[in-house]
Protein backbone atom coordinates (compact mmCIF):
# COMPACT_ATOMS: atom_id res chain seq x y z
CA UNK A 1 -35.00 86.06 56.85
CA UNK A 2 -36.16 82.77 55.95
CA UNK A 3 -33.20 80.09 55.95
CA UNK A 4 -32.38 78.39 52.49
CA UNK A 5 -31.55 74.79 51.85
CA UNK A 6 -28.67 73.47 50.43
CA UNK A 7 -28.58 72.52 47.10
CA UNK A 8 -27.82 68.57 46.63
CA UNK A 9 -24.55 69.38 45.66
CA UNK A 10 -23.45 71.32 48.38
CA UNK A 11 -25.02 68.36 50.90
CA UNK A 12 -22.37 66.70 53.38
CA UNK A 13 -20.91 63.64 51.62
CA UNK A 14 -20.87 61.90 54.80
CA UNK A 15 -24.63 61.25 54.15
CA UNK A 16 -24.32 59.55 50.90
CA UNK A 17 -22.34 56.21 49.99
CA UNK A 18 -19.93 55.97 47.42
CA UNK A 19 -21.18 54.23 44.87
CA UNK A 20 -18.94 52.39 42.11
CA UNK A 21 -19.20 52.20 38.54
CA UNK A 22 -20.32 48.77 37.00
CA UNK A 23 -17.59 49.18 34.82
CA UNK A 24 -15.02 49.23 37.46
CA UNK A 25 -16.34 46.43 38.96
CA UNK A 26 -16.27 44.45 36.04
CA UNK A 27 -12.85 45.35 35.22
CA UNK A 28 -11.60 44.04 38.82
CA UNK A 29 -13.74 40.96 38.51
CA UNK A 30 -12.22 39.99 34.94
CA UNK A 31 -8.59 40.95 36.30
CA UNK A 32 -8.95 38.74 39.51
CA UNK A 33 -10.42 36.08 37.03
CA UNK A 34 -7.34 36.36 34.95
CA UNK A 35 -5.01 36.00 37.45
CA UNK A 36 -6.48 33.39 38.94
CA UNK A 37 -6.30 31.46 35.76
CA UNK A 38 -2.36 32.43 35.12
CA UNK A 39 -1.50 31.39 38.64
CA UNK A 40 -3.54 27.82 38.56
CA UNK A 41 -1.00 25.81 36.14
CA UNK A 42 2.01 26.75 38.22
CA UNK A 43 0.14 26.24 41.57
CA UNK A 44 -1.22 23.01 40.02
CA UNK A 45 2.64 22.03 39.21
CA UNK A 46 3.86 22.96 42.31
CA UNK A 47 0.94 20.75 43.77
CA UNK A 48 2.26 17.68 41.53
CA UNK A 49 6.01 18.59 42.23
CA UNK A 50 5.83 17.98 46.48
CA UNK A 51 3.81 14.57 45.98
CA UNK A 52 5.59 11.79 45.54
CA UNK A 53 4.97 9.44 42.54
CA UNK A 54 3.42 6.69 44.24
CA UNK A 55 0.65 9.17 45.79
CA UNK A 56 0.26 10.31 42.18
CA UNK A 57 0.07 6.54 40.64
CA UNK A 58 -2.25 5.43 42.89
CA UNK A 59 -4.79 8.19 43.72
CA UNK A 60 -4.47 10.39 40.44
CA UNK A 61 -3.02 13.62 39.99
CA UNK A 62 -6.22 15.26 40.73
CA UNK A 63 -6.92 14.39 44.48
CA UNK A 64 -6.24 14.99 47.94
CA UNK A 65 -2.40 14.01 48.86
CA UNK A 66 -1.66 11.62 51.56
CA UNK A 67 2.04 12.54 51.68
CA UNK A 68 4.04 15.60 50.51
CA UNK A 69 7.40 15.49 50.44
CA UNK A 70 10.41 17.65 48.75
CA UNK A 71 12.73 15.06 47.82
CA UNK A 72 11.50 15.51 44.06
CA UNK A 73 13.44 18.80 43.97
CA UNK A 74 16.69 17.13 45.29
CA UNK A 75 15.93 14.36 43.12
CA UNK A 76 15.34 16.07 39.77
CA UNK A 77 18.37 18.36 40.59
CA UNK A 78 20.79 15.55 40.83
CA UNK A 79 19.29 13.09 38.02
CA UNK A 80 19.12 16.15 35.12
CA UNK A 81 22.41 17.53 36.29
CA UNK A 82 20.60 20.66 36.57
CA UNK A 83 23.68 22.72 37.78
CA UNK A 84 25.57 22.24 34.44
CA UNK A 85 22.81 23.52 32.57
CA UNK A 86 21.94 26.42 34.62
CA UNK A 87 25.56 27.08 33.88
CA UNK A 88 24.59 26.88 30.21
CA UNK A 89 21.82 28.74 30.00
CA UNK A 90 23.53 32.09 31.81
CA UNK A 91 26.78 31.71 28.59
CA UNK A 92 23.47 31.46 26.31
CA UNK A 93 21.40 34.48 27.74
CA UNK A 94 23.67 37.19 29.56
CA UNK A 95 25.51 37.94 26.20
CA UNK A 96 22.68 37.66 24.26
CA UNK A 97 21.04 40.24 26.23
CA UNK A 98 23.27 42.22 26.32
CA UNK A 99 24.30 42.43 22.84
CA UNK A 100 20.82 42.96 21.94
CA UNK A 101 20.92 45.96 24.01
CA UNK A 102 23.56 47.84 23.10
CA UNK A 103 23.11 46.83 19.50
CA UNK A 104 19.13 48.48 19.95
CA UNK A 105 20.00 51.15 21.66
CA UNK A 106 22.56 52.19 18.80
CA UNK A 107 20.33 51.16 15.76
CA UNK A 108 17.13 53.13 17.82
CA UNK A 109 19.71 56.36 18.77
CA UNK A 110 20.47 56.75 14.72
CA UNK A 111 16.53 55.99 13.51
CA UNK A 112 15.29 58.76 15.60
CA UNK A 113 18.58 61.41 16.38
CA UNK A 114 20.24 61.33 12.84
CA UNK A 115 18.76 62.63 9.98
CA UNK A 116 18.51 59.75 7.46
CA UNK A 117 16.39 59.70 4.32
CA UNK A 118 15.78 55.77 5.15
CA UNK A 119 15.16 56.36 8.43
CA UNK A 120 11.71 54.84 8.54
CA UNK A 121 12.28 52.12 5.79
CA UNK A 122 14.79 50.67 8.40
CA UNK A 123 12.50 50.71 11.01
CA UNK A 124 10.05 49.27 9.16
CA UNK A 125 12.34 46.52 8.17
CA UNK A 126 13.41 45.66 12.31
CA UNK A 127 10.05 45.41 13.13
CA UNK A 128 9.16 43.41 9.65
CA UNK A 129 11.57 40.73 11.08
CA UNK A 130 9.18 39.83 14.12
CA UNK A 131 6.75 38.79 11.55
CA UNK A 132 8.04 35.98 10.72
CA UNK A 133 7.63 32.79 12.34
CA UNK A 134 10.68 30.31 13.59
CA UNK A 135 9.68 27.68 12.02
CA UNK A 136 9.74 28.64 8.36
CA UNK A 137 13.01 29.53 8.41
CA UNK A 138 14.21 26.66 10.24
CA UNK A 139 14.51 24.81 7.01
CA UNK A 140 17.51 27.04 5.73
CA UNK A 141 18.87 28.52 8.88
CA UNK A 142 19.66 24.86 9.96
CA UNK A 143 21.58 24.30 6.46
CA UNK A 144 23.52 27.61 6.96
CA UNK A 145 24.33 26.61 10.40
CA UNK A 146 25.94 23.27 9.26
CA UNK A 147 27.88 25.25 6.57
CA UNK A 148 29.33 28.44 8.44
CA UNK A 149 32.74 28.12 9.87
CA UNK A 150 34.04 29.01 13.10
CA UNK A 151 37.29 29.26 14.97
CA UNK A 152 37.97 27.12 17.65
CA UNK A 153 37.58 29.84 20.15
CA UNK A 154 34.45 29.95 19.78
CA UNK A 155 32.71 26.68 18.62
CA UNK A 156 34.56 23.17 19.79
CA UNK A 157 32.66 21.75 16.73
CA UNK A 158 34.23 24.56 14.09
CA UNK A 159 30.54 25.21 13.04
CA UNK A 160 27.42 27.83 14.36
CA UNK A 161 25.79 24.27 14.74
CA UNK A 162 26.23 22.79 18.07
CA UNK A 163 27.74 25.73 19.72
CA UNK A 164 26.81 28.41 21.88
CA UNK A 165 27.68 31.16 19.88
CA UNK A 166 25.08 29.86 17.26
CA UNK A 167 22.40 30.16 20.00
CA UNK A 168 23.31 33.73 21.02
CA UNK A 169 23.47 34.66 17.41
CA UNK A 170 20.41 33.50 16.50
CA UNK A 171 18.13 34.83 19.81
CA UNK A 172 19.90 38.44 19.09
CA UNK A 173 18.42 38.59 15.58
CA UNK A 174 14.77 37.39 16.05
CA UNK A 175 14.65 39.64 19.67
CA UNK A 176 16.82 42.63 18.10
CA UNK A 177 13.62 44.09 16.08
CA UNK A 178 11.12 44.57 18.57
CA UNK A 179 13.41 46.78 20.91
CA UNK A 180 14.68 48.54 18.20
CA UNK A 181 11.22 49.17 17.47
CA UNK A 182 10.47 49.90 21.82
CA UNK A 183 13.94 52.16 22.05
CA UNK A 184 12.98 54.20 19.43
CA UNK A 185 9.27 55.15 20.39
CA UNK A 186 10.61 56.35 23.89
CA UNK A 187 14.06 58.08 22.29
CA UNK A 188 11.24 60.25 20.29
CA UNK A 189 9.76 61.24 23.58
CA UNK A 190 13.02 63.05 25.09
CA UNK A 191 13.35 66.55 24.28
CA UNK A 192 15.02 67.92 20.97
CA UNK A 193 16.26 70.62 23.31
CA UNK A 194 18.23 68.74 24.91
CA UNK A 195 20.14 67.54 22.27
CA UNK A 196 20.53 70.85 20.76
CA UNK A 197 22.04 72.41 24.21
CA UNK A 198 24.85 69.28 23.47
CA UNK A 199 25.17 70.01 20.66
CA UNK A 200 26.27 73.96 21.22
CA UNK A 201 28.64 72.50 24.23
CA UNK A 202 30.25 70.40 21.71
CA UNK A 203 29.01 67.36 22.63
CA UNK A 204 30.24 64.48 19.58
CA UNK A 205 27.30 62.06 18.44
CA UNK A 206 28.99 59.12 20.78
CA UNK A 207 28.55 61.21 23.36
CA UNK A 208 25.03 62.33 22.89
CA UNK A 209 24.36 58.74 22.63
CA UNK A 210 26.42 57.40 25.91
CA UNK A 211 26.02 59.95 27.88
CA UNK A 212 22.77 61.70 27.40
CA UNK A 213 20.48 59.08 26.12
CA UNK A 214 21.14 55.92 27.06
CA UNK A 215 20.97 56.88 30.95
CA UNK A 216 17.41 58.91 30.24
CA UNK A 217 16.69 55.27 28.69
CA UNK A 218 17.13 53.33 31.53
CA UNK A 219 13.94 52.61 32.68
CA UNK A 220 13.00 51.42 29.17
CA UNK A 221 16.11 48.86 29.30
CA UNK A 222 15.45 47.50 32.21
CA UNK A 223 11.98 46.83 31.18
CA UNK A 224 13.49 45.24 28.19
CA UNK A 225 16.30 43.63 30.03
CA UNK A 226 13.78 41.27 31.77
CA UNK A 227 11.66 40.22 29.04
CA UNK A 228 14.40 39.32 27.17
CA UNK A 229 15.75 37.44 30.00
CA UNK A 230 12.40 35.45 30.14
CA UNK A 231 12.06 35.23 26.35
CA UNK A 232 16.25 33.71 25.38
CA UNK A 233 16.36 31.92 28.80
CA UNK A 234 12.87 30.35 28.17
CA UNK A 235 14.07 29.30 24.85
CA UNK A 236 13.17 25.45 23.78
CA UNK A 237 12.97 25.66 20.22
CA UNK A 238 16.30 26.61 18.82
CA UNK A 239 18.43 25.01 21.84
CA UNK A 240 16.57 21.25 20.62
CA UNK A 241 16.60 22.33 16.66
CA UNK A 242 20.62 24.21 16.10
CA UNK A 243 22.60 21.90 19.05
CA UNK A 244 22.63 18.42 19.09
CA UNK A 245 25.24 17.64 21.87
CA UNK A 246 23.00 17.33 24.84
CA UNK A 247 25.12 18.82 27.55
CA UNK A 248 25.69 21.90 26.16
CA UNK A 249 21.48 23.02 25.72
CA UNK A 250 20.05 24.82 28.04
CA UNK A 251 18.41 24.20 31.49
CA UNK A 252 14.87 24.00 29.57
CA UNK A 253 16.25 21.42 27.69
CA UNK A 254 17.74 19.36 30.63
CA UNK A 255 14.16 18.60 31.35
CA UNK A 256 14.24 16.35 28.53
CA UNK A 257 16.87 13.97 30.74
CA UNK A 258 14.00 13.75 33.33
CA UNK A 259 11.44 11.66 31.01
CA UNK A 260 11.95 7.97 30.48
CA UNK A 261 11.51 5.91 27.36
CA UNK A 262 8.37 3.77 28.87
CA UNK A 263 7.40 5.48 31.59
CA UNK A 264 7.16 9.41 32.22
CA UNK A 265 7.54 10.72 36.57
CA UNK A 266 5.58 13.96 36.06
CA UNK A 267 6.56 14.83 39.57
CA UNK A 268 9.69 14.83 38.82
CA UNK A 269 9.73 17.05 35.92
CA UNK A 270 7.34 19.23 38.08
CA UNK A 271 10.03 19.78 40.54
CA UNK A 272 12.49 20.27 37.82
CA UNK A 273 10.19 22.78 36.01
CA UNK A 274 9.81 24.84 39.33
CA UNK A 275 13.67 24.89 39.64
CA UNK A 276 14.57 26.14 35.97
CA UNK A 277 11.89 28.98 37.08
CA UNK A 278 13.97 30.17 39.73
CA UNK A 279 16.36 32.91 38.03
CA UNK A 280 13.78 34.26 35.66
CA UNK A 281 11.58 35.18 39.20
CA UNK A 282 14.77 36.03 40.59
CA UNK A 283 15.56 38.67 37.60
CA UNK A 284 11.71 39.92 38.01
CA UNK A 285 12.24 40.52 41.77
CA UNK A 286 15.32 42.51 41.47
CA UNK A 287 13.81 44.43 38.31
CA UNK A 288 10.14 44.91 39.57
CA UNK A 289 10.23 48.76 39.72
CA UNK A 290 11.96 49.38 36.89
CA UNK A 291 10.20 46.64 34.71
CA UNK A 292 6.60 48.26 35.56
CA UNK A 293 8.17 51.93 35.25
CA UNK A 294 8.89 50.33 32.04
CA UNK A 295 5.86 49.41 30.80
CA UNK A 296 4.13 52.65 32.34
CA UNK A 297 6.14 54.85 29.97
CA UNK A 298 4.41 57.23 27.54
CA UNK A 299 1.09 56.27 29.80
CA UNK A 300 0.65 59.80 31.04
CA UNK A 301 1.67 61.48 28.02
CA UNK A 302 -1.57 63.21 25.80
């Protein structure tokens, strides 16, 4: 019986080398590439940030250093009076946050849960308001704020204008769309079944909400929880444009206090750039797995 050959198939793989496709390499080229070119500011401010000036004035920016040194840190820390803003920033962005939240969650639960013949015209009108740029309504919204009262309580100045509560109230309308708009995609992805089973136990509507859907929705809240960290805590525009009192802005602001009329010490706002980063890499760290579970949702789903 004569022997037969294998068909090329069936060959041992330990013969052949794996080969990849272009495409793949091309993809891991261009996302190295990217990254590379997101990381270079910040390592390029961090580079500025441990020189002192005088390296800085007299060999350039761009050049070897002769001397590092982190007194820039301690400097810019004491000279902006960076604690008091940081202390700022957290009344500004922790409520906002959370208000946003809890105010998407319940808009999102009703869009996609509770049968409303204007269901989609609402939805349509969240997401319609992250069309619209900041700086065309800035005109009006500035007016407003100079004209709408407020108790003491709440704004030293009687006004939304120079006060906190303006700033929160402001970031929770322009951010409140687009996770209304997030919230509601992944609510439409948990099972009617579910709901119906609560339903036949007697489950009310606040508790189909509380304790069914928001914990399934987790994942997507955290994910949302740390952009909107980023996003309100990041915030330059309204904290310089709706408060005029300079020690109640933000720690973004703050860096203002760091620049001179006649002469500007880019170290020094380097170092106080790389400090005002801090909690927002901080938040990130302690919401890393549920930030990319996140992002990954629906990915899987045909």
């Amino acid at each position: 019986m004569s022997s037969q050959t294998l068909p090329a198939a069936a060959a041992p793989a330990s013969g052949f080398r794996v080969v990849r496709p272009r495409g793949q390499i091309l993809s891991q080229v261009f996302l190295v590439t990217a990254s590379v070119l997101w990381l270079l500011p910040l390592l390029f401010a961090l580079y500025v940030a441990v020189r002192p000036y005088s390296d800085t004035r007299k060999h350039g920016y761009v050049s070897l250093p002769h001397d590092l040194t982190l007194s820039n840190f301690s400097d810019a820390w004491s000279q902006a009076n960076m604690g008091r803003f940081f202390w700022n920033s957290i009344l500004i962005t922790v409520p906002a946050v959370v208000i946003v939240l809890l105010l998407a969650a319940g808009a999102a639960f009703v869009l996609t849960r509770v049968n409303v013949k204007i269901n989609v015209a609402l939805l349509i009108l969240f997401t319609a308001g992250n069309l619209l740029p900041q700086q065309v309504i800035i005109t009006p919204l500035f007016r407003m704020y100079l004209k709408i009262p407020l108790p003491s309580f709440l704004a030293d100045s009687g006004l939304m204008y120079n006060s906190a509560f303006g700033l929160i109230t402001i970031n929770v309308a322009f951010q409140l769309g687009f996770c209304v708009f997030v919230l509601s995609n992944y609510m439409k992805s948990v099972p009617g079944e579910m709901y119906e089973a609560a339903l036949v136990d007697g489950a009310s509507l606040w508790t189909r909400f509380w304790t069914l859907t928001v914990p399934l929705c987790r994942p997507a809240l955290a994910a949302l929880a740390t952009l909107l960290t980023t996003w309100i805590y990041n915030d330059f525009f309204w904290a310089i444009t709706l408060m005029s009192s300079g020690d109640k802005r933000p720690v973004t602001s703050a860096l203002a206090n760091l620049q001179g009329q006649f002469v500007s010490n880019q170290n020094l706002i380097a170092a106080g750039a790389m400090i005002a980063a801090i909690p927002t890499l901080v938040v990130y760290v302690l919401l890393q797995k549920q930030f990319i579970a996140g992002l990954s949702l629906g990915s899987s789903k045909g």
